[in-house]
PDB file of N, CA and C in Angstrom:
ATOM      1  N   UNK A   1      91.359  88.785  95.319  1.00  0.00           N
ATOM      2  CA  UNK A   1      92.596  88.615  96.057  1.00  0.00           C
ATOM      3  C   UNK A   1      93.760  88.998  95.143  1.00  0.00           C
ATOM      4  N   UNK A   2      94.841  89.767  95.588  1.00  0.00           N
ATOM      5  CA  UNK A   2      96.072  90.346  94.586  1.00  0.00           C
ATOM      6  C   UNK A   2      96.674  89.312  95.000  1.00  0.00           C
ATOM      7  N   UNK A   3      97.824  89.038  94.531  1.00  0.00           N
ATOM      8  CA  UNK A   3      98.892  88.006  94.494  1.00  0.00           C
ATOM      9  C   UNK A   3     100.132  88.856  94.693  1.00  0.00           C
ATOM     10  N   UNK A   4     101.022  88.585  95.463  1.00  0.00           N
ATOM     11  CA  UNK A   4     101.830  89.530  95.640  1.00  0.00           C
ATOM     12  C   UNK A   4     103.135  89.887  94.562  1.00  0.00           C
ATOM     13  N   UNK A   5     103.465  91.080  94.548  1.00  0.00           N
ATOM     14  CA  UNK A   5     104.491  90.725  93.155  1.00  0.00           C
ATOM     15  C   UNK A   5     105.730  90.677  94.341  1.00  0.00           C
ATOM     16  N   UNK A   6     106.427  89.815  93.525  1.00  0.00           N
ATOM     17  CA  UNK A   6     108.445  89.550  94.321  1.00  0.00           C
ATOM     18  C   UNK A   6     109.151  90.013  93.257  1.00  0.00           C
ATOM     19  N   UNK A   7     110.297  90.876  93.365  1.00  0.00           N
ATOM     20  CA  UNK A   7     111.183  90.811  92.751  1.00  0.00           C
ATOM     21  C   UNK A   7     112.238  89.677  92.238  1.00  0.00           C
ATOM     22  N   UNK A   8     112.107  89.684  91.314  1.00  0.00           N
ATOM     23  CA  UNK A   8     113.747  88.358  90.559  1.00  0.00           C
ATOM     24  C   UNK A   8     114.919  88.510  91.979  1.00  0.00           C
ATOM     25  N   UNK A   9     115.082  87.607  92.320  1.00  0.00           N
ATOM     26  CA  UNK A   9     116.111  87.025  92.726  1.00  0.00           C
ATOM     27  C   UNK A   9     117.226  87.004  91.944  1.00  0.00           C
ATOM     28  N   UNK A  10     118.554  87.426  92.092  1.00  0.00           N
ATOM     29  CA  UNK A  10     119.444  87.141  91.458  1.00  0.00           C
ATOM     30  C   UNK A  10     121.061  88.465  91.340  1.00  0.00           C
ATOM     31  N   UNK A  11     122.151  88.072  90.758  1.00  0.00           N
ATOM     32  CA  UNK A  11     122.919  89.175  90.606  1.00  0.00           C
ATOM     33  C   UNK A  11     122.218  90.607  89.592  1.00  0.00           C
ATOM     34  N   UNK A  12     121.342  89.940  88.252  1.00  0.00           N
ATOM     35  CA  UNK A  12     121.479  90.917  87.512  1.00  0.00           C
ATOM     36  C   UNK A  12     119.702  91.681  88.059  1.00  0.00           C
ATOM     37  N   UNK A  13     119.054  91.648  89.769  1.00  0.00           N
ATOM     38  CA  UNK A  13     118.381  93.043  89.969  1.00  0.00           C
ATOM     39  C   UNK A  13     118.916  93.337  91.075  1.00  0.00           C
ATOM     40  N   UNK A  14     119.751  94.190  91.144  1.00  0.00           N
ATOM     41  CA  UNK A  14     119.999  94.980  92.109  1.00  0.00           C
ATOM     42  C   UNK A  14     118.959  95.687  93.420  1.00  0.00           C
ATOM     43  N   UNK A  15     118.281  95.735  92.956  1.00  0.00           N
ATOM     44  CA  UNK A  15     117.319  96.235  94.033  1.00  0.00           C
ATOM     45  C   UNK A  15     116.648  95.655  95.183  1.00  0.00           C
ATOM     46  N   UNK A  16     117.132  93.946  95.140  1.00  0.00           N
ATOM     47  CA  UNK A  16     116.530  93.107  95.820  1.00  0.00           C
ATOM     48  C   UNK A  16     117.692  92.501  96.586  1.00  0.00           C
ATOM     49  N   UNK A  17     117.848  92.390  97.889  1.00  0.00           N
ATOM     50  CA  UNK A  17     118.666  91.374  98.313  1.00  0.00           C
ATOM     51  C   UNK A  17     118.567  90.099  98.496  1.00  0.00           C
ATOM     52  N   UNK A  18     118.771  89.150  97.940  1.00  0.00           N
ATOM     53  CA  UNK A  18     118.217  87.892  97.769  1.00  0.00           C
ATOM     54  C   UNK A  18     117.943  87.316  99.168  1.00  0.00           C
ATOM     55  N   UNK A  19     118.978  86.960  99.471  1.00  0.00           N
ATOM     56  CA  UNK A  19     118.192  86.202 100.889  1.00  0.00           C
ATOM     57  C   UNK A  19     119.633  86.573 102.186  1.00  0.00           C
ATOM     58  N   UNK A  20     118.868  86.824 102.931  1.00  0.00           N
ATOM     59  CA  UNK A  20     119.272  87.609 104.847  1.00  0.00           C
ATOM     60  C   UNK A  20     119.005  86.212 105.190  1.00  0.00           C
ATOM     61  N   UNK A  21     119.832  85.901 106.545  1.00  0.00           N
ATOM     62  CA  UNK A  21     119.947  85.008 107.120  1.00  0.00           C
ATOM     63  C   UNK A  21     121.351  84.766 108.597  1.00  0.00           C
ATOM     64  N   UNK A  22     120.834  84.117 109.723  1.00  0.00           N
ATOM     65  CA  UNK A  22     122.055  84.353 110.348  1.00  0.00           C
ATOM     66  C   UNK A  22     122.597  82.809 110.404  1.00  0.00           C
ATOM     67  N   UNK A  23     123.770  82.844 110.673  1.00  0.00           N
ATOM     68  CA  UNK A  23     124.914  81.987 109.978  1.00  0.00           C
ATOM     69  C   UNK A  23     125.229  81.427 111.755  1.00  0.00           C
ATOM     70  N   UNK A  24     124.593  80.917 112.453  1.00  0.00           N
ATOM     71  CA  UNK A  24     124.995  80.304 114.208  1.00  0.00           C
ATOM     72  C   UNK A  24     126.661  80.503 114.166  1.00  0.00           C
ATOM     73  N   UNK A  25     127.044  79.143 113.486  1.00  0.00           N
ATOM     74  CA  UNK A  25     128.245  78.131 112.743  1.00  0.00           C
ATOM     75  C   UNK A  25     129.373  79.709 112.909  1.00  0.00           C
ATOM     76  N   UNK A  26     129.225  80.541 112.213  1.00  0.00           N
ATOM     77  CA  UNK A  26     130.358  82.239 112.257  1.00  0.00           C
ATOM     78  C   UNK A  26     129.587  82.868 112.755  1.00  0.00           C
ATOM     79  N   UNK A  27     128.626  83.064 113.682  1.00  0.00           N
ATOM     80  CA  UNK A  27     127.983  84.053 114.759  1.00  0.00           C
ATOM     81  C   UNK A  27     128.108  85.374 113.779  1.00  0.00           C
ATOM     82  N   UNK A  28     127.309  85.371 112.457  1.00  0.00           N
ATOM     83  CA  UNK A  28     126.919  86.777 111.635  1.00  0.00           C
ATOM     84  C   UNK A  28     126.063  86.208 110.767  1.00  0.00           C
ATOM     85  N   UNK A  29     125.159  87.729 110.326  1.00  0.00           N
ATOM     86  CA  UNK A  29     124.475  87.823 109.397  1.00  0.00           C
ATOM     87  C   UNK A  29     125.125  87.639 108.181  1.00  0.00           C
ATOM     88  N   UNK A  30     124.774  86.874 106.972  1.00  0.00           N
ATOM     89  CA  UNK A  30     124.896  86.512 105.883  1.00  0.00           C
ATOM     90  C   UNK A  30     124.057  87.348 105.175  1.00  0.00           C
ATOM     91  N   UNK A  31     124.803  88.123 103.876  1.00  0.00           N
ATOM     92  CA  UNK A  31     124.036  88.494 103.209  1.00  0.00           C
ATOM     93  C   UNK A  31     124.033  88.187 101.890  1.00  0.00           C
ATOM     94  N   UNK A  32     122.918  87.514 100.904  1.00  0.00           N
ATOM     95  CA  UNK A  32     123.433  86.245 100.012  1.00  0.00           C
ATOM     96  C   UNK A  32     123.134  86.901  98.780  1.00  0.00           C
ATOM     97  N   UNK A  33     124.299  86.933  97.819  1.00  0.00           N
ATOM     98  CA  UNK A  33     124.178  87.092  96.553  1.00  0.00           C
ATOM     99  C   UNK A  33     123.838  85.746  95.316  1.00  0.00           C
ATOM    100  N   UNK A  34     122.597  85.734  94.527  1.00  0.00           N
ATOM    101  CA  UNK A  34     122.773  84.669  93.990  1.00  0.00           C
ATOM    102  C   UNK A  34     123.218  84.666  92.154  1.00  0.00           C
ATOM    103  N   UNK A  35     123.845  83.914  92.143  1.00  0.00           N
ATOM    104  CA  UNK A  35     124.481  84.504  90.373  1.00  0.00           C
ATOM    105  C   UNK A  35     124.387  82.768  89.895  1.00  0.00           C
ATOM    106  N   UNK A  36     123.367  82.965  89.248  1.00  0.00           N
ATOM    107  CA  UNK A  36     122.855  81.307  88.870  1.00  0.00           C
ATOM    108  C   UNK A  36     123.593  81.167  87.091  1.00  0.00           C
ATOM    109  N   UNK A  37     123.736  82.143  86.515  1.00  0.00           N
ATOM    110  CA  UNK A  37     124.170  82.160  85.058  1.00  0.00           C
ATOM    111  C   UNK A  37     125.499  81.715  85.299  1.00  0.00           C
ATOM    112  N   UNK A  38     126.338  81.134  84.195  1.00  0.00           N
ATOM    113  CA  UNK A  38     127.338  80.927  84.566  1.00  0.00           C
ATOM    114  C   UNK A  38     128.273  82.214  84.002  1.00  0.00           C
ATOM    115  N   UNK A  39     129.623  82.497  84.283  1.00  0.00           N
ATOM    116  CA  UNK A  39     130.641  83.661  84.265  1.00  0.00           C
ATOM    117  C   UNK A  39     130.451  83.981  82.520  1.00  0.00           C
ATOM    118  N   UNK A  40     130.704  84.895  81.999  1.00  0.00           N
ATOM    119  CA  UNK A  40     130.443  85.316  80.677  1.00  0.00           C
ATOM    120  C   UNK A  40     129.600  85.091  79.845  1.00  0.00           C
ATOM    121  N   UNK A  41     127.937  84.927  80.681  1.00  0.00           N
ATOM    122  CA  UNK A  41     126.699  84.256  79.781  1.00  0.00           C
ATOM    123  C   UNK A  41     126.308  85.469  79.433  1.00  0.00           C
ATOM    124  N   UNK A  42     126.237  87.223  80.174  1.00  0.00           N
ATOM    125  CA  UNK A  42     126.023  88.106  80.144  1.00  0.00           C
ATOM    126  C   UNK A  42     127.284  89.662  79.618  1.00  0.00           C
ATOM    127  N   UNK A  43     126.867  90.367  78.935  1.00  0.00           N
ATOM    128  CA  UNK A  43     127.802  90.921  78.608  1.00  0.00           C
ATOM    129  C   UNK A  43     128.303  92.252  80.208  1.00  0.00           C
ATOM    130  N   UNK A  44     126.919  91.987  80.655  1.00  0.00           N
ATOM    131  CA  UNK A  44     126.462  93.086  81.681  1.00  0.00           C
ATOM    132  C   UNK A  44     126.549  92.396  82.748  1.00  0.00           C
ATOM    133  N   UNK A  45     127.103  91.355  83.094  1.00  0.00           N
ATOM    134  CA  UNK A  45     127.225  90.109  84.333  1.00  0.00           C
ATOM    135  C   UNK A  45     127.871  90.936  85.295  1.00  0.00           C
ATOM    136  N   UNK A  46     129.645  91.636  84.939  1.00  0.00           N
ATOM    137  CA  UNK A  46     130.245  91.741  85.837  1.00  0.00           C
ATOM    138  C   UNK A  46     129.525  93.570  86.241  1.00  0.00           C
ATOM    139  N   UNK A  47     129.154  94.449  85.619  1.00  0.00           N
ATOM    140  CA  UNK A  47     128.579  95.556  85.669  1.00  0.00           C
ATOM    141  C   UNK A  47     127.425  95.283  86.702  1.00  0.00           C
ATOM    142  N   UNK A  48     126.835  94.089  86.366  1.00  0.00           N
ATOM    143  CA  UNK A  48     125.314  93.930  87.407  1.00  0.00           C
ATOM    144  C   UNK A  48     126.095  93.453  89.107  1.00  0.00           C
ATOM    145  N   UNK A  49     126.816  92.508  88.624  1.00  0.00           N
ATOM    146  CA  UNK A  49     127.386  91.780  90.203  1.00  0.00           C
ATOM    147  C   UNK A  49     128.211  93.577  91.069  1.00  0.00           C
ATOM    148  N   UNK A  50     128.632  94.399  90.707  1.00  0.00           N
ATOM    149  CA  UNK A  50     129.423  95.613  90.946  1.00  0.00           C
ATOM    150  C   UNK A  50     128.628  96.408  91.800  1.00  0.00           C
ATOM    151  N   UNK A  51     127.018  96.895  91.428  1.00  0.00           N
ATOM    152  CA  UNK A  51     126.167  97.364  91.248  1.00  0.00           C
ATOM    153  C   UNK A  51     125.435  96.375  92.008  1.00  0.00           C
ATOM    154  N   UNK A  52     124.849  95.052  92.132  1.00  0.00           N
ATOM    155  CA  UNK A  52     124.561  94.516  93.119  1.00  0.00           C
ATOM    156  C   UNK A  52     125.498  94.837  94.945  1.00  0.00           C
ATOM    157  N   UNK A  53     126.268  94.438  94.706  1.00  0.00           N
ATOM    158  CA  UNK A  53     127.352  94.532  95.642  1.00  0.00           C
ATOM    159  C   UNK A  53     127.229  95.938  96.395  1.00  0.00           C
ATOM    160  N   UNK A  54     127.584  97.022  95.537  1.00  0.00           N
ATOM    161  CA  UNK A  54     126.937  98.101  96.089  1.00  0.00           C
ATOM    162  C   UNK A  54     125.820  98.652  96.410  1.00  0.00           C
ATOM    163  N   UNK A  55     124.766  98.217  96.226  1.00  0.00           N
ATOM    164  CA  UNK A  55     123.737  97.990  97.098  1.00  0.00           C
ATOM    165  C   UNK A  55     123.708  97.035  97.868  1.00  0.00           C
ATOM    166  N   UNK A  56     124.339  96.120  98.066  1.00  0.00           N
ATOM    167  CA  UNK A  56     124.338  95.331  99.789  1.00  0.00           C
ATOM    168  C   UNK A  56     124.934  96.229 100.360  1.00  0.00           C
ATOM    169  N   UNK A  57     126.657  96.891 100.250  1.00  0.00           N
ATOM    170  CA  UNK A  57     127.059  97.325 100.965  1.00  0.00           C
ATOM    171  C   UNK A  57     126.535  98.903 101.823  1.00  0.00           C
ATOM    172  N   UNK A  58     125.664  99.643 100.673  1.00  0.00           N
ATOM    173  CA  UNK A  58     124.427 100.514 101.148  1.00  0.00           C
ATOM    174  C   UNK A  58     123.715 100.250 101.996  1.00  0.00           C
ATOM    175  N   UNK A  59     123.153  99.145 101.889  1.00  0.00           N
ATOM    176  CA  UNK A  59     122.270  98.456 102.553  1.00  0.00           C
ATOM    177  C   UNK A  59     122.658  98.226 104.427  1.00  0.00           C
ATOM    178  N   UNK A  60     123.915  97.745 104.270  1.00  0.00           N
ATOM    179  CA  UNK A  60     125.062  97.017 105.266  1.00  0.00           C
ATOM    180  C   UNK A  60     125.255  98.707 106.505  1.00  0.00           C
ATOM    181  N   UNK A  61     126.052  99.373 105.803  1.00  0.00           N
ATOM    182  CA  UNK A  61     126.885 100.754 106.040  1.00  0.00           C
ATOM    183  C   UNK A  61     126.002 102.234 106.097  1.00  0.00           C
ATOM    184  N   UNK A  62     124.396 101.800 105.785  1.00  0.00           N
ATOM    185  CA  UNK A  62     123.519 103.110 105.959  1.00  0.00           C
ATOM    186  C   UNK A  62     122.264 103.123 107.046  1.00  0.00           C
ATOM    187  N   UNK A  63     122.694 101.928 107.622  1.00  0.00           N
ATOM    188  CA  UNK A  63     121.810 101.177 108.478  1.00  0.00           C
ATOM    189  C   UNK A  63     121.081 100.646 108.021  1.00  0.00           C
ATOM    190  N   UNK A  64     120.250 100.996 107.288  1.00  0.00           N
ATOM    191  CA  UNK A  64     119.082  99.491 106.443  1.00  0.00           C
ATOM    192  C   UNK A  64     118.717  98.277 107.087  1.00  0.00           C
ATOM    193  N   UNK A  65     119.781  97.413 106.838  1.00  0.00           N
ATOM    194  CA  UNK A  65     120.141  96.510 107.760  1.00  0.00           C
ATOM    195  C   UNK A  65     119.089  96.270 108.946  1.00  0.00           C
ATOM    196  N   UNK A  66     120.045  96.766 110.084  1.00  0.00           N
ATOM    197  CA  UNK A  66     119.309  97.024 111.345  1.00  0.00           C
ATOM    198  C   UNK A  66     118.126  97.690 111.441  1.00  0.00           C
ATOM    199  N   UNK A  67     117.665  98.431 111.110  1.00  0.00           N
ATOM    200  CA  UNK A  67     116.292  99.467 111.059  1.00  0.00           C
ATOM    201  C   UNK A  67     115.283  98.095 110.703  1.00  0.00           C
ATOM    202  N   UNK A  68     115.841  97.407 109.725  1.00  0.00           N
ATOM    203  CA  UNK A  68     114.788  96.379 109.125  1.00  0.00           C
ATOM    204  C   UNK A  68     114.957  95.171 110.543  1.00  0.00           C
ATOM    205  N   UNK A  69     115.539  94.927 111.069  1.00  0.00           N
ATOM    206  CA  UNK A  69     116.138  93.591 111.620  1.00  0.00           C
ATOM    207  C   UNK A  69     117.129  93.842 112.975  1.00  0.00           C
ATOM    208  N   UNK A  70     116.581  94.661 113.787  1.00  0.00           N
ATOM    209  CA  UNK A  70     117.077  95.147 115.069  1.00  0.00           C
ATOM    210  C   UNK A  70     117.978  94.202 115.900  1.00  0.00           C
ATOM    211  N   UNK A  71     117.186  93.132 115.913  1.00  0.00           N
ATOM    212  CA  UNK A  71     118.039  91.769 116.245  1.00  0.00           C
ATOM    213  C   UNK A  71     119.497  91.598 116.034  1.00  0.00           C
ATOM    214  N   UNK A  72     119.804  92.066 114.527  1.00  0.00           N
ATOM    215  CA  UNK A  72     121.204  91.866 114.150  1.00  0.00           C
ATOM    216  C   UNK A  72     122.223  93.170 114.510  1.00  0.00           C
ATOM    217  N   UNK A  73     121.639  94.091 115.090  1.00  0.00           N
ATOM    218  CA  UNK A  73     122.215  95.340 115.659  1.00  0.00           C
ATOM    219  C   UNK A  73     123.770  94.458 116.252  1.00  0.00           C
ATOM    220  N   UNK A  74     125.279  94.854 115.672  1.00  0.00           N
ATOM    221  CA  UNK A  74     126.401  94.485 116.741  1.00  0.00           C
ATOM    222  C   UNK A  74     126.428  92.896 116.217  1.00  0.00           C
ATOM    223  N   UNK A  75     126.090  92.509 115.264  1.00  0.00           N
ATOM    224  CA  UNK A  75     126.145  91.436 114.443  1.00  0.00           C
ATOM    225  C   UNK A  75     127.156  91.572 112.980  1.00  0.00           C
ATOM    226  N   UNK A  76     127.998  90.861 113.531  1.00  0.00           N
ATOM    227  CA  UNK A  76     129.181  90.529 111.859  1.00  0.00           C
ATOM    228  C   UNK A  76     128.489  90.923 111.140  1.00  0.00           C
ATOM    229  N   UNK A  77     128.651  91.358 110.185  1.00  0.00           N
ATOM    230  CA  UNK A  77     127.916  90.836 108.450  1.00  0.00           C
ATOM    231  C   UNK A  77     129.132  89.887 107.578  1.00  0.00           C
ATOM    232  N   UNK A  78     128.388  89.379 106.456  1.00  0.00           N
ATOM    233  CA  UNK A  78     129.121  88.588 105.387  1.00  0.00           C
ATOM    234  C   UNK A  78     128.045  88.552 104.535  1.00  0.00           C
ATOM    235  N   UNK A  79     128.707  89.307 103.176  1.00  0.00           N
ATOM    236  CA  UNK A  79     128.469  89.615 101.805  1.00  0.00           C
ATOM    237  C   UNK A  79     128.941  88.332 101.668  1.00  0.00           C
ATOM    238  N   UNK A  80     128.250  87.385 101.230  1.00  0.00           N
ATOM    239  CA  UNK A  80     128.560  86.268  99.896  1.00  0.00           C
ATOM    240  C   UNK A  80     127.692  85.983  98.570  1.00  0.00           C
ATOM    241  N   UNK A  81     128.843  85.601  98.107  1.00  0.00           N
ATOM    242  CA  UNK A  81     128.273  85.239  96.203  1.00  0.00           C
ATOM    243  C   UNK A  81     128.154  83.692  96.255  1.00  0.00           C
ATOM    244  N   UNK A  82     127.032  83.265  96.024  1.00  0.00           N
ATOM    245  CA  UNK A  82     126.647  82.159  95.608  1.00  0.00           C
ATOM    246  C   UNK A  82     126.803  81.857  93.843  1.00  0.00           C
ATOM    247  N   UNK A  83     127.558  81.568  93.350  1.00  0.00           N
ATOM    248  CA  UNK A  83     128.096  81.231  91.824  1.00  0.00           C
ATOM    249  C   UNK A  83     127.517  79.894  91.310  1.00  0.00           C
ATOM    250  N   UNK A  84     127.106  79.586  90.007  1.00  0.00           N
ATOM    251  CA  UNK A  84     127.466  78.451  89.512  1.00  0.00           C
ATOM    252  C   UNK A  84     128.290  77.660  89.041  1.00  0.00           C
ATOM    253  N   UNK A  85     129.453  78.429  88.785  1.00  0.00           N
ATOM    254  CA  UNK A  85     130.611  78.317  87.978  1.00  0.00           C
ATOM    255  C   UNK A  85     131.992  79.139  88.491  1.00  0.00           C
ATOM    256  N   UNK A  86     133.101  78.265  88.316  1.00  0.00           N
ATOM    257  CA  UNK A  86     134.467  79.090  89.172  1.00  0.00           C
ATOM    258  C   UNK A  86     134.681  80.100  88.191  1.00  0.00           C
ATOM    259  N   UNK A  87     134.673  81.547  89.417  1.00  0.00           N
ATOM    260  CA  UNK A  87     135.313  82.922  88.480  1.00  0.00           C
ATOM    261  C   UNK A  87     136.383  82.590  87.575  1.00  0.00           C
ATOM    262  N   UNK A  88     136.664  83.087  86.586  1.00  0.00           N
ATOM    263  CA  UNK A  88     137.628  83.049  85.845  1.00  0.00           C
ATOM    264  C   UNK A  88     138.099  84.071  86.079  1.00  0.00           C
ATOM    265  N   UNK A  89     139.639  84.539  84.585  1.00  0.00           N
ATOM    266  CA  UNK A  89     140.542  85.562  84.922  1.00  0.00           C
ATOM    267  C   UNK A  89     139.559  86.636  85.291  1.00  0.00           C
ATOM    268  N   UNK A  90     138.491  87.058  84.155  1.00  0.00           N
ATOM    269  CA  UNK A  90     138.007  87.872  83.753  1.00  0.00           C
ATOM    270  C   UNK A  90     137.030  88.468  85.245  1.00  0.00           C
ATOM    271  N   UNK A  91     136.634  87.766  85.886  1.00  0.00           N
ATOM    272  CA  UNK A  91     136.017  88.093  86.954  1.00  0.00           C
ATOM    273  C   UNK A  91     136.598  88.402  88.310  1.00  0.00           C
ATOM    274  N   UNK A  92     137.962  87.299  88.100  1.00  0.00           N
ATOM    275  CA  UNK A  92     138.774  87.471  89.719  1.00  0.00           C
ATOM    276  C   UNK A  92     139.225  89.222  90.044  1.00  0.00           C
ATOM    277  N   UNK A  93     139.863  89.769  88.952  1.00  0.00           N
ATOM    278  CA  UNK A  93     139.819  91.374  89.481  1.00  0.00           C
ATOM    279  C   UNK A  93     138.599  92.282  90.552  1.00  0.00           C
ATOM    280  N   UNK A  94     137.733  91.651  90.016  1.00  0.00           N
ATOM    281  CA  UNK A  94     136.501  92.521  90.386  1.00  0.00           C
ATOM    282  C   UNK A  94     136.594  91.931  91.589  1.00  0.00           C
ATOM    283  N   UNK A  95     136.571  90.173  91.630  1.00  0.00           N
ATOM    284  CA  UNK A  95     136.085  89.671  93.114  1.00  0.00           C
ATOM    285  C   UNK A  95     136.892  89.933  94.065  1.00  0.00           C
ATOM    286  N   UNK A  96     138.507  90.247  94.050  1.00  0.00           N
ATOM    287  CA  UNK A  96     139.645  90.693  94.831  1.00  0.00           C
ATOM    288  C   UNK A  96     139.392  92.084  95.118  1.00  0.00           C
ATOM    289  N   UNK A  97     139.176  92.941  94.308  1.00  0.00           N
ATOM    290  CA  UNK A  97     138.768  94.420  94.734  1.00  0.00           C
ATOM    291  C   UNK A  97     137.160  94.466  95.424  1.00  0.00           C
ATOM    292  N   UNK A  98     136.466  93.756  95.300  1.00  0.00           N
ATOM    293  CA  UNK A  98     135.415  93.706  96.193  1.00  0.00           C
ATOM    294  C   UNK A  98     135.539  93.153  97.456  1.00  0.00           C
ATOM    295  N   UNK A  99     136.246  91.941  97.709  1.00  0.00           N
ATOM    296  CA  UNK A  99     137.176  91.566  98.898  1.00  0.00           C
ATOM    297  C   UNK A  99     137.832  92.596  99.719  1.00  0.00           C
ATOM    298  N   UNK A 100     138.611  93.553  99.208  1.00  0.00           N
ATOM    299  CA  UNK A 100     139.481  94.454  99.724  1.00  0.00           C
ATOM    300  C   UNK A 100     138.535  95.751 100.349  1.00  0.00           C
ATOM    301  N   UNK A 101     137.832  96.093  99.325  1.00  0.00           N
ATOM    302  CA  UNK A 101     136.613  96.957  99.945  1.00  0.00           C
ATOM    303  C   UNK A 101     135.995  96.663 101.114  1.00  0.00           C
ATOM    304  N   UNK A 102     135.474  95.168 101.031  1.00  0.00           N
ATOM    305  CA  UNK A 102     134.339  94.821 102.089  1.00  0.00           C
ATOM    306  C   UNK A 102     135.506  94.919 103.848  1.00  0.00           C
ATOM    307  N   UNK A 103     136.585  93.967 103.623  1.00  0.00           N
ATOM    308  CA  UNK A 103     137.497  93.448 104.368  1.00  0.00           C
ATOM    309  C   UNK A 103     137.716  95.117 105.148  1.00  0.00           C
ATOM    310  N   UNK A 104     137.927  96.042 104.620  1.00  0.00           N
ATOM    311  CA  UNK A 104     138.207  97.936 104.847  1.00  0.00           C
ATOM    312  C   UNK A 104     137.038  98.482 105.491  1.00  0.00           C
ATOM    313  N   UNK A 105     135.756  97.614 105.358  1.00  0.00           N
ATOM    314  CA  UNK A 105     134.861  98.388 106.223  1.00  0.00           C
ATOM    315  C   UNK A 105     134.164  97.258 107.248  1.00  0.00           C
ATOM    316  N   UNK A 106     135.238  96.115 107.148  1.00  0.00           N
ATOM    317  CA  UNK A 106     134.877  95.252 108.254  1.00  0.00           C
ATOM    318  C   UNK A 106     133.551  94.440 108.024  1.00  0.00           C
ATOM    319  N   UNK A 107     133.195  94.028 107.023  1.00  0.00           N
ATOM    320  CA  UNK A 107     132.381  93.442 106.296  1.00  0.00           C
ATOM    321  C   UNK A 107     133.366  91.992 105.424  1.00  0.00           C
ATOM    322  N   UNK A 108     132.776  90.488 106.125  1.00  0.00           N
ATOM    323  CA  UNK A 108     133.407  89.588 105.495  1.00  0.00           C
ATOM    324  C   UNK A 108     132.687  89.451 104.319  1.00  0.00           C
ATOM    325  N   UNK A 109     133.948  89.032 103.321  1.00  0.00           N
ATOM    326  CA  UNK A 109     133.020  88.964 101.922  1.00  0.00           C
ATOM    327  C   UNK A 109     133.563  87.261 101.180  1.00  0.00           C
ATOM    328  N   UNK A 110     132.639  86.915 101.026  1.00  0.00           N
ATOM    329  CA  UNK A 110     132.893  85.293 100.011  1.00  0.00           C
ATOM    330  C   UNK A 110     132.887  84.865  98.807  1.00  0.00           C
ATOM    331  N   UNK A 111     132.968  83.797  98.620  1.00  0.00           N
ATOM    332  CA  UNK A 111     132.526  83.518  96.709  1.00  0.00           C
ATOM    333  C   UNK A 111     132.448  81.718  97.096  1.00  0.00           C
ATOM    334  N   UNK A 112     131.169  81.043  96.573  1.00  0.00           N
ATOM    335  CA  UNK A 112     130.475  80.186  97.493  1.00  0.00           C
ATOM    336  C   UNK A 112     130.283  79.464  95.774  1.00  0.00           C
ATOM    337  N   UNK A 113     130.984  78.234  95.169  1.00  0.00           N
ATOM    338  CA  UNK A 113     130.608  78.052  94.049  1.00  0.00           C
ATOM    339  C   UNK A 113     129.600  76.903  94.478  1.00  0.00           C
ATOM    340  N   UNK A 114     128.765  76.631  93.680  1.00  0.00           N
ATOM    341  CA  UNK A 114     127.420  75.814  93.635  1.00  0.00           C
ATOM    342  C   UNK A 114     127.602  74.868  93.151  1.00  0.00           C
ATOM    343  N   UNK A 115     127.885  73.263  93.054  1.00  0.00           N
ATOM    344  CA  UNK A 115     127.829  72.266  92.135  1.00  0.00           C
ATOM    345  C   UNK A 115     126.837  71.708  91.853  1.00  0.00           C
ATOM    346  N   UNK A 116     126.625  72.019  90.975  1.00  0.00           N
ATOM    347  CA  UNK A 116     124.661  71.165  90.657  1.00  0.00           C
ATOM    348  C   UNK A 116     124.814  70.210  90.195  1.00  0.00           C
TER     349      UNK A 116
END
């Protein structure tokens, strides 16, 4: 019997979208970024979250999406970041220009801090 391999969960692999889900409560698909490290644990943090992001929004804007999950065809989306820790200076640039992007192609976008 093989065991299946999963990709890491998380901001720093891009290739995986962590977790799809629909949201009743805002009548849209959620699409969930998870960034469990806290803000400057990585030198490559904000480069990976950039690069994550743009592959959701690939994902979102090339159909992907729907092709995978027909259901959500004419369904909101919302890009959110699940954080452990509140962005600082160093991060809020990126998260405001990713805001402005998403908000331009009609894609809601969040930042969801975690208190553990």
């Amino acid at each position: 019997m093989v065991e299946e391999q999963r990709e890491a969960r998380g901001v720093h692999n891009p290739k995986v979208v962590d977790l799809i889900r629909l949201d009743p409560e805002h009548d849209e698909v959620v699409l969930l970024m998870l960034e469990q490290r806290s803000w400057g644990a990585a030198p490559e943090q904000l480069r990976q979250l950039e690069e994550k992001f743009n592959g959701y929004l690939s994902f979102v804007l090339d159909g992907f999406l729907v092709a995978q999950f027909p259901q959500y065809k004419d369904v909101p989306v919302c890009i959110r970041l699940d954080c452990a820790s509140v962005p600082g200076d160093v991060e809020r640039p990126l998260l405001a220009s990713m805001l402005s992007f998403a908000t331009s192609v009609e894609i809601r976008f969040e930042v969801n801090v975690i208190q553990g």
